[in-house]
Protein backbone atom coordinates (compact mmCIF):
# COMPACT_ATOMS: atom_id res chain seq x y z
CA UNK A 1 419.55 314.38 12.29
CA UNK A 2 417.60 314.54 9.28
CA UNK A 3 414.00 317.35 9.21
CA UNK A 4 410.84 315.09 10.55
CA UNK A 5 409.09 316.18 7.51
CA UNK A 6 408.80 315.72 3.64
CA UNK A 7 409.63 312.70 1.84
CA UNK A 8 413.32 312.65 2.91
CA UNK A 9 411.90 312.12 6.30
CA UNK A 10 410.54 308.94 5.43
CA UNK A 11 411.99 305.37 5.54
CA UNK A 12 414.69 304.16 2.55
CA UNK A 13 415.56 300.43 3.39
CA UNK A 14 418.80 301.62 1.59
CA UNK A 15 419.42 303.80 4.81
CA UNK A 16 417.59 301.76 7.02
CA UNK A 17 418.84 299.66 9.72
CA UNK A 18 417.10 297.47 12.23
CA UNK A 19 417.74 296.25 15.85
CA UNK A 20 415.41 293.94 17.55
CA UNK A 21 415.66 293.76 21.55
CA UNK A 22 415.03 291.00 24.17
CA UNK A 23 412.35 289.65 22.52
CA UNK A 24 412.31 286.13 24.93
CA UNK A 25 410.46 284.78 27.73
CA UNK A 26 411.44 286.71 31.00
CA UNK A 27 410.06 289.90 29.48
CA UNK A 28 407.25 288.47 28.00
CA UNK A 29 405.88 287.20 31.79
CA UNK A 30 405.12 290.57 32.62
CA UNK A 31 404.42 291.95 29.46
CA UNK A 32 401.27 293.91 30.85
CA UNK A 33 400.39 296.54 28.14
CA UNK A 34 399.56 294.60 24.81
CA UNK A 35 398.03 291.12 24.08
CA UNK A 36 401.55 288.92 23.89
CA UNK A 37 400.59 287.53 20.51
CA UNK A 38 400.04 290.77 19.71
CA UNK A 39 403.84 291.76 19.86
CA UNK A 40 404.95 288.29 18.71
CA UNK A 41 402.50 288.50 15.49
CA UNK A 42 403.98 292.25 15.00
CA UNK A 43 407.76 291.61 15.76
CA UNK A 44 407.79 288.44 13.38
CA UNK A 45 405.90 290.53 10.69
CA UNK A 46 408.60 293.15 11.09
CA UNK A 47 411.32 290.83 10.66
CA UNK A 48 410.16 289.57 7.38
CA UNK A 49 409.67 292.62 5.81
CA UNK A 50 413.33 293.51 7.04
CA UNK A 51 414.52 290.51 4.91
CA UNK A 52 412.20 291.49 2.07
CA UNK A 53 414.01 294.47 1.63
CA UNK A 54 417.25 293.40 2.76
CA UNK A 55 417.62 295.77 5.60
CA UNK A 56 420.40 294.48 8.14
CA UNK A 57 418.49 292.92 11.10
CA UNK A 58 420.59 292.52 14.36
CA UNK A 59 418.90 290.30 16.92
CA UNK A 60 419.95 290.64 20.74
CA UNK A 61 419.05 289.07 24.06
CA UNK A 62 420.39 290.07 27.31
CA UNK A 63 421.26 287.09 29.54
CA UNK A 64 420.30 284.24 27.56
CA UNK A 65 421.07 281.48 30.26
CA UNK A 66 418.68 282.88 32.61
CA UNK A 67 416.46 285.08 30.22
CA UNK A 68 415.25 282.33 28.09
CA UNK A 69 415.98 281.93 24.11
CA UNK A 70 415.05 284.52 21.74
CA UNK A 71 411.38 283.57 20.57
CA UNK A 72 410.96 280.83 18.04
CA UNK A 73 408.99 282.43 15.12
CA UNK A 74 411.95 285.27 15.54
CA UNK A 75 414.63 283.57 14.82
CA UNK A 76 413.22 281.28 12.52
CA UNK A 77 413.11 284.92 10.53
CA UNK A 78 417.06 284.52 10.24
CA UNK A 79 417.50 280.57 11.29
CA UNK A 80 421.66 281.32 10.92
CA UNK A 81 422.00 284.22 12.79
CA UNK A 82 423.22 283.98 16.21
CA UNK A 83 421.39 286.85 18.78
CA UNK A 84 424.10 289.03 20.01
CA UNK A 85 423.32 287.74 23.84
CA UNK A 86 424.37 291.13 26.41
CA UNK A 87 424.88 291.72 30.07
CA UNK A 88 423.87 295.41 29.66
CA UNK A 89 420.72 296.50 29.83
CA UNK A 90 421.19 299.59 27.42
CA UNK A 91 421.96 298.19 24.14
CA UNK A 92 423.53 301.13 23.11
CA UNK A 93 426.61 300.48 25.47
CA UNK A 94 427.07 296.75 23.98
CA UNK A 95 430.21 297.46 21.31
CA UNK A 96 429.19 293.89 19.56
CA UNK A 97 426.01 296.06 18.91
CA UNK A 98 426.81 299.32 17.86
CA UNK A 99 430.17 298.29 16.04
CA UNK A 100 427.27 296.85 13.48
CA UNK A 101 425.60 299.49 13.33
CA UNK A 102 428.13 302.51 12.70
CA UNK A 103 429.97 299.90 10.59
CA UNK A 104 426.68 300.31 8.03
CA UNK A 105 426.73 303.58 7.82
CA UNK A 106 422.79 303.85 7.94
CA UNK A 107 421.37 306.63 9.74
CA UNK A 108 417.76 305.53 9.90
CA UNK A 109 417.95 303.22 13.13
CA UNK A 110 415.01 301.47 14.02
CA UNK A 111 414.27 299.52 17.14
CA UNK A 112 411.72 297.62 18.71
CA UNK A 113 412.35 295.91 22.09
CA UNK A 114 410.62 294.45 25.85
CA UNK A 115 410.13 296.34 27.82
CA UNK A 116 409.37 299.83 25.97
CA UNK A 117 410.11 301.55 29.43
CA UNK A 118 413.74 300.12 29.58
CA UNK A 119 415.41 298.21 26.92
CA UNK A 120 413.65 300.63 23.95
CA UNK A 121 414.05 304.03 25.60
CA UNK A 122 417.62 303.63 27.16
CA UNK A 123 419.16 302.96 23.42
CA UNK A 124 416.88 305.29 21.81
CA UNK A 125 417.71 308.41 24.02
CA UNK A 126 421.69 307.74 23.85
CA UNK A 127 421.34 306.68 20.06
CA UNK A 128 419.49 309.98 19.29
CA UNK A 129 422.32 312.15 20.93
CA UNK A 130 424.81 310.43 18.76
CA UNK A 131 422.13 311.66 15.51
CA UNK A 132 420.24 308.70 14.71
CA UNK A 133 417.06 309.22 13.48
CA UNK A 134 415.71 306.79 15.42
CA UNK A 135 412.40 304.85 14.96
CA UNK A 136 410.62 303.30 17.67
CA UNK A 137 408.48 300.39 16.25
CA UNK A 138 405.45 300.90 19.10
CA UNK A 139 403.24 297.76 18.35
CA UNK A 140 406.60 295.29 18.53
CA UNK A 141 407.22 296.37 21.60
CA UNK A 142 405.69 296.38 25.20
CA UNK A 143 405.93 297.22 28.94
CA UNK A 144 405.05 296.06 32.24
CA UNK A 145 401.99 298.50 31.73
CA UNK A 146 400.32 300.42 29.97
CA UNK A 147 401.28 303.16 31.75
CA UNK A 148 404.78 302.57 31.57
CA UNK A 149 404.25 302.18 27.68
CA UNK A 150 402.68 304.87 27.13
CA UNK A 151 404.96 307.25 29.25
CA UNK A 152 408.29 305.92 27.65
CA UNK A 153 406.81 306.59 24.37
CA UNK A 154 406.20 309.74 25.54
CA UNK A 155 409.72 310.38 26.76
CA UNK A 156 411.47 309.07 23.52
CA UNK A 157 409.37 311.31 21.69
CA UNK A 158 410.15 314.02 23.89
CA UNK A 159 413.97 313.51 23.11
CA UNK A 160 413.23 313.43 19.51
CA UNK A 161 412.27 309.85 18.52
CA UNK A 162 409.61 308.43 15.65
CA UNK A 163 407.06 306.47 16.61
CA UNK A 164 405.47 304.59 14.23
CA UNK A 165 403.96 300.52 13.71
CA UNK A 166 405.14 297.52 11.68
CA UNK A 167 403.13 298.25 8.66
CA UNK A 168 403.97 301.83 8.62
CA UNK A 169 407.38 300.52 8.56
CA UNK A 170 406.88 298.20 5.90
CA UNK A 171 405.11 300.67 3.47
CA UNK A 172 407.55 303.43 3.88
CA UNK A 173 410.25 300.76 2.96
CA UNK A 174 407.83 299.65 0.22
CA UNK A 175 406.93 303.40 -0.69
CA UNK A 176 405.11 302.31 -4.46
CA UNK A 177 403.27 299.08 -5.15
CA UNK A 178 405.41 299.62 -8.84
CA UNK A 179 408.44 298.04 -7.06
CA UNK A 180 407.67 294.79 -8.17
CA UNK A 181 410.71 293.17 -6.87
CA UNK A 182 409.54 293.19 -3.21
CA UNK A 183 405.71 293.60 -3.90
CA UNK A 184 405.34 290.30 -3.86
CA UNK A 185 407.17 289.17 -1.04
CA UNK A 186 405.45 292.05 1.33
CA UNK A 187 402.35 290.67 0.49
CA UNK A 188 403.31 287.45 1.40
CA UNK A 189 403.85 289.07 5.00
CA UNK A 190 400.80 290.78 4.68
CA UNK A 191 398.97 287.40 4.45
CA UNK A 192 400.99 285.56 7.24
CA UNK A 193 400.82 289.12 10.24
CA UNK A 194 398.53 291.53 8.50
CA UNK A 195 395.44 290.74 10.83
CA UNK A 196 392.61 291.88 8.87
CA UNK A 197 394.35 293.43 5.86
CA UNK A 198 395.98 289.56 5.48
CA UNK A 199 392.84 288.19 5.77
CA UNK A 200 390.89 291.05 2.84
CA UNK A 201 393.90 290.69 0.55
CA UNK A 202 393.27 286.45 0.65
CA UNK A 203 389.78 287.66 0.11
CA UNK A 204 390.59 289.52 -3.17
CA UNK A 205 392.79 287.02 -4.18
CA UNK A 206 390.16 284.25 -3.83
CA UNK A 207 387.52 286.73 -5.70
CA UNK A 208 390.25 287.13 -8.50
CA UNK A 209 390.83 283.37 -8.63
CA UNK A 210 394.58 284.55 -8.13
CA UNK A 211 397.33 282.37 -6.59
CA UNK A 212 398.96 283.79 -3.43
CA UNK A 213 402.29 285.45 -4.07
CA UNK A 214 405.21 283.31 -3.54
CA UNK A 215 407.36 282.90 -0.27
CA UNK A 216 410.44 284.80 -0.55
């Protein structure tokens, strides 16, 4: 696994790789430790920013039928994409999964999922033993508590994982404001999940008589 410090330590979206998990109504009715919107907003945010910088986004749900539909603002995100639906509760044993992921040849694997406790910290501790450097997106993903949040981060940081939130995510990918060919469409995200920095950036751009940047 690569050092946790200095810049190489940091996110490339050219090395980046991004697995989104259960994200559908079972586990949000007893999502306990964060406001649901919360984790919808965030996830959703994260998503766009993946296809900003063209970082391969796998979506998964584990027994569709009876779990309920990936959520809607998700997989409008990628409205062709079919979620890889699983029986396993570890991720990181579904081939249909991991056969994507070792097929990219991207190191920097980064995963948000419901519940944080379960179906984030059983592919996160396997993943890291096969050297992942694996980043656990904290404020996409939730627990039946706050407790059992809290403690799984704990544990997956234990074992070597990076915690870190959307936006961290999404400005590590970004890196320098320069990079003008995804500038525009991160702000556009920005606008749409950023809470309070969305609403100060439409702010500025109101004060600078600018036009919001385009969808991309």
């Amino acid at each position: 696994m690569a050092a946790k410090n200095g810049l190489d330590a940091l996110l490339r979206p050219e090395d980046s790789i991004l697995v989104l998990i259960d994200h559908q109504p079972y586990q949000f009715a007893n999502l306990n430790s964060h406001e649901p919107m919360m984790i919808v907003n965030n996830v959703v945010g994260l998503a766009k920013a993946a296809k900003v910088f063209d970082v391969p986004t796998i979506l998964t749900t584990v027994l569709e039928e009876r779990g309920g539909y990936l959520i809607k603002g998700l997989q409008d995100v990628f409205p062709d994409q079919k979620p890889i639906d699983r029986t396993f509760i570890n991720t990181w044993q579904d081939p249909a999964v991991t056969d994507i992921v070792k097929k990219s040849g991207r190191k920097q694997l980064i995963l948000a999922a419901l519940w944080t406790e379960v179906c984030l910290a059983m592919p996160t501790i396997q993943a890291l033993a096969e050297g992942y450097d694996v980043f656990i997106v904290t404020d996409a993903s939730g627990g039946v508590s706050k407790e059992a949040h809290d403690m799984a981060v704990r544990r997956m940081v234990a074992a070597g994982a990076v915690p870190i939130t959307w936006m961290a995510v999404a400005s590590e990918w970004q890196r320098d404001w320069a990079r003008e060919k995804t500038a525009s469409g991160l702000s556009s995200v920005v606008l749409e999940h950023g809470g309070a920095s969305g609403v100060a950036f439409a702010w500025e751009l109101q004060l600078l008589a600018a036009t919001p940047p385009a969808q991309g």
